[in-house]
N, C-alpha and C. Protein backbone atom coordinates (compact mmCIF):
# COMPACT_ATOMS: atom_id res chain seq x y z
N UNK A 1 -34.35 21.87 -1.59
CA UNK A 1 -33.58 20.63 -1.60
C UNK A 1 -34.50 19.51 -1.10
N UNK A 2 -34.43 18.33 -1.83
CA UNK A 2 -35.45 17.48 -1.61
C UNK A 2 -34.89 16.38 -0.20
N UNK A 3 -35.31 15.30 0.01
CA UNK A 3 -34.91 14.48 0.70
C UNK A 3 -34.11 13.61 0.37
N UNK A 4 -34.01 12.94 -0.94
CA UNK A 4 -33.07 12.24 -1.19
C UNK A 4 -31.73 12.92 -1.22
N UNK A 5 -31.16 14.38 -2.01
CA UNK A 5 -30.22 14.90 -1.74
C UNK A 5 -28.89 14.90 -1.18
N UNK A 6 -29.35 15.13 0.53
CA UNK A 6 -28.27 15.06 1.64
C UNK A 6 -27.39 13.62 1.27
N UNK A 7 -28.87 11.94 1.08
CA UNK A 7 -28.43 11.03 1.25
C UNK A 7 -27.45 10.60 0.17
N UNK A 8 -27.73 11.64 -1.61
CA UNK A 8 -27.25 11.21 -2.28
C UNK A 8 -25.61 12.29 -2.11
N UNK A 9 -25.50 12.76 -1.51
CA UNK A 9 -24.16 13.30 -1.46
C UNK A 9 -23.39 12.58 -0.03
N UNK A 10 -23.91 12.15 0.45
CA UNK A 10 -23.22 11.28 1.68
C UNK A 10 -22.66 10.17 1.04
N UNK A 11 -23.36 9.41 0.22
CA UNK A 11 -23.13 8.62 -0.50
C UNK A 11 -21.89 8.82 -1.75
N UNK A 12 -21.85 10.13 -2.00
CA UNK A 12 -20.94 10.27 -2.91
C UNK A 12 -19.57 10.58 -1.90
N UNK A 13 -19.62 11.11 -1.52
CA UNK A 13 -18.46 11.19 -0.62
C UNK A 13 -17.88 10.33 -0.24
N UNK A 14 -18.72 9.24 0.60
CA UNK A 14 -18.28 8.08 0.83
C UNK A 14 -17.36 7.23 -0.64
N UNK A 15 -17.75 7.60 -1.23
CA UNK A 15 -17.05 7.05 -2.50
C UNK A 15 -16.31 7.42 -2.81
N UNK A 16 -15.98 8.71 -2.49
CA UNK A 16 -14.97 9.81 -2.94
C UNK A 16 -14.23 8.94 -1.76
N UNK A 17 -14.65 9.18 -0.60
CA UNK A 17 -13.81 8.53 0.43
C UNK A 17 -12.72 7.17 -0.01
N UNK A 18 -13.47 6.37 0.14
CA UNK A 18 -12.79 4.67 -0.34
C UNK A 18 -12.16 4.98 -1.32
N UNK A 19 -12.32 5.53 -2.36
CA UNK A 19 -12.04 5.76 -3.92
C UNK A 19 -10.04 6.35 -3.23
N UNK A 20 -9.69 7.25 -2.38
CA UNK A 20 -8.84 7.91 -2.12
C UNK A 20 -7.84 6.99 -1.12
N UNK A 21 -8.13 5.89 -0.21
CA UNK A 21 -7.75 5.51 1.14
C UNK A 21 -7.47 3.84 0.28
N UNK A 22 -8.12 3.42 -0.89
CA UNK A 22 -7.54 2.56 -1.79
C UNK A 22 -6.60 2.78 -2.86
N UNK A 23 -6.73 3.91 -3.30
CA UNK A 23 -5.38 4.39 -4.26
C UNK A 23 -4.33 4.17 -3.26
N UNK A 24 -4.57 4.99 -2.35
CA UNK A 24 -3.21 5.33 -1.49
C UNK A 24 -2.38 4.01 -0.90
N UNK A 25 -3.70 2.99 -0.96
CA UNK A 25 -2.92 2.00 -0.15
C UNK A 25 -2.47 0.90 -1.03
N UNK A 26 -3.03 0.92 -2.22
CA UNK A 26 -1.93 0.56 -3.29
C UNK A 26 -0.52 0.80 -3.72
N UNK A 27 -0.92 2.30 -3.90
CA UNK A 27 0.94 3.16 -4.15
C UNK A 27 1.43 2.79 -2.86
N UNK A 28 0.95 3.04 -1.78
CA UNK A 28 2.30 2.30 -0.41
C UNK A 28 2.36 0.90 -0.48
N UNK A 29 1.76 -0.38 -0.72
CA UNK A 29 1.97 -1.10 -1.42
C UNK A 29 3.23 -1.40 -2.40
N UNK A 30 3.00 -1.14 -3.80
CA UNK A 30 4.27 -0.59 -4.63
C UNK A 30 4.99 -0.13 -4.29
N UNK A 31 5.19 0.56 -3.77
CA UNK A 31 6.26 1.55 -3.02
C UNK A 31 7.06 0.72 -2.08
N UNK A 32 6.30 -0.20 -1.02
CA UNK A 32 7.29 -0.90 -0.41
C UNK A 32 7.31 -2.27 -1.48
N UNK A 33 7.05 -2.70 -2.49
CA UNK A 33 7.22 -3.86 -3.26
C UNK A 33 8.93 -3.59 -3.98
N UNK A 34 8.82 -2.16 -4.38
CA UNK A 34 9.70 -1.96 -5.04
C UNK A 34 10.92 -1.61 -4.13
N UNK A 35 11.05 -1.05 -3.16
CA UNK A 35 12.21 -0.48 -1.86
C UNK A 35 12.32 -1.98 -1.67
N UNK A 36 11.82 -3.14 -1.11
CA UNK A 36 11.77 -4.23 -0.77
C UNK A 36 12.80 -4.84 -1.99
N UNK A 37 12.48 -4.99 -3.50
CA UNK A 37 13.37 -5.52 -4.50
C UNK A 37 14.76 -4.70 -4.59
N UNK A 38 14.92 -3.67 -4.32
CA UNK A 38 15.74 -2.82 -4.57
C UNK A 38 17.01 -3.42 -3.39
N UNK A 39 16.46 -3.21 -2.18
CA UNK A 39 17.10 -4.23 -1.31
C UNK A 39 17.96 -5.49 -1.31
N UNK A 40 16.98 -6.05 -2.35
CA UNK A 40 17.37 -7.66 -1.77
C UNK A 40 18.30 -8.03 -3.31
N UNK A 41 18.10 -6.88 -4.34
CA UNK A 41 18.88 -7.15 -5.69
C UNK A 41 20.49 -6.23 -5.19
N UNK A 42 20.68 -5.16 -4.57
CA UNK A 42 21.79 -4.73 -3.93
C UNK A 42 22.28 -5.65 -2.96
N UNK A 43 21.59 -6.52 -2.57
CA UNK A 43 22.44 -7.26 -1.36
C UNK A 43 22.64 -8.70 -2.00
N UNK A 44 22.47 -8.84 -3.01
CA UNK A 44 22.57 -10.45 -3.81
C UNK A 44 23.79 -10.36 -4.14
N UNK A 45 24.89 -9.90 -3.88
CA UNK A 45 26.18 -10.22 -4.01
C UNK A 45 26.70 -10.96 -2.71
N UNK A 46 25.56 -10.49 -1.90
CA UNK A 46 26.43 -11.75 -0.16
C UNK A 46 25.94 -12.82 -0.32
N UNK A 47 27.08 -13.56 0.03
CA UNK A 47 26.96 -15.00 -0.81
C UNK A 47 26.35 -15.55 0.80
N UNK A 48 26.10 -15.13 2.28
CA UNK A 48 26.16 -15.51 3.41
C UNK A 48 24.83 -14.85 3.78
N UNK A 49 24.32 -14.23 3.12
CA UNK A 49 22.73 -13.45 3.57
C UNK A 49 21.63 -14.11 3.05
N UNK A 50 20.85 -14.57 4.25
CA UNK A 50 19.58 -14.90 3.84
C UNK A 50 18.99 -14.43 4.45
N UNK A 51 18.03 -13.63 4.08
CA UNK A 51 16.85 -12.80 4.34
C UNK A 51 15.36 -13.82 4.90
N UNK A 52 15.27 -14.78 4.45
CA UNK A 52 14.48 -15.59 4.70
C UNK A 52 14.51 -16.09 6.45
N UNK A 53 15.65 -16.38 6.78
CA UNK A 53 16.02 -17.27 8.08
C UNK A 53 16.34 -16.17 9.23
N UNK A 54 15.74 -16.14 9.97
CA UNK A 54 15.99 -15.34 11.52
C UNK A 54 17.24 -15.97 11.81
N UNK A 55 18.47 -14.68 12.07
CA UNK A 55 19.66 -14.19 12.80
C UNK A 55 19.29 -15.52 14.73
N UNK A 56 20.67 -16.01 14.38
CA UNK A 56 20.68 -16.74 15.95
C UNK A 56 21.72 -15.81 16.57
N UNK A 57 21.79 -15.56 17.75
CA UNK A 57 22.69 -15.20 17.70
C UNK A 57 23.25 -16.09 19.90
């Protein structure tokens, strides 16, 4: 095994790495984009809810 080797599989990994920890944080992403719409289209019948404005209480 030569010297470049080790460096060229560290390197791949690392890619493998990012490549896995950016998918993922896309789909959780989407995932709350869509739970988030799902929300706010079930609750669009209260004519008194705004999601936007902090509760006084």
């Amino acid at each position: 095994m030569d010297r470049q080797t080790p460096l060229l599989v560290a390197l791949g990994m690392l890619i493998a790495a990012s490549l896995v920890v950016s998918v993922s944080g896309w789909v959780l992403f989407a995932r709350d984009r869509a739970l988030h719409r799902a929300a706010v289209h079930s609750t669009a019948g209260d004519a008194d809810v705004h999601h936007e404005a902090a509760e006084e209480e």
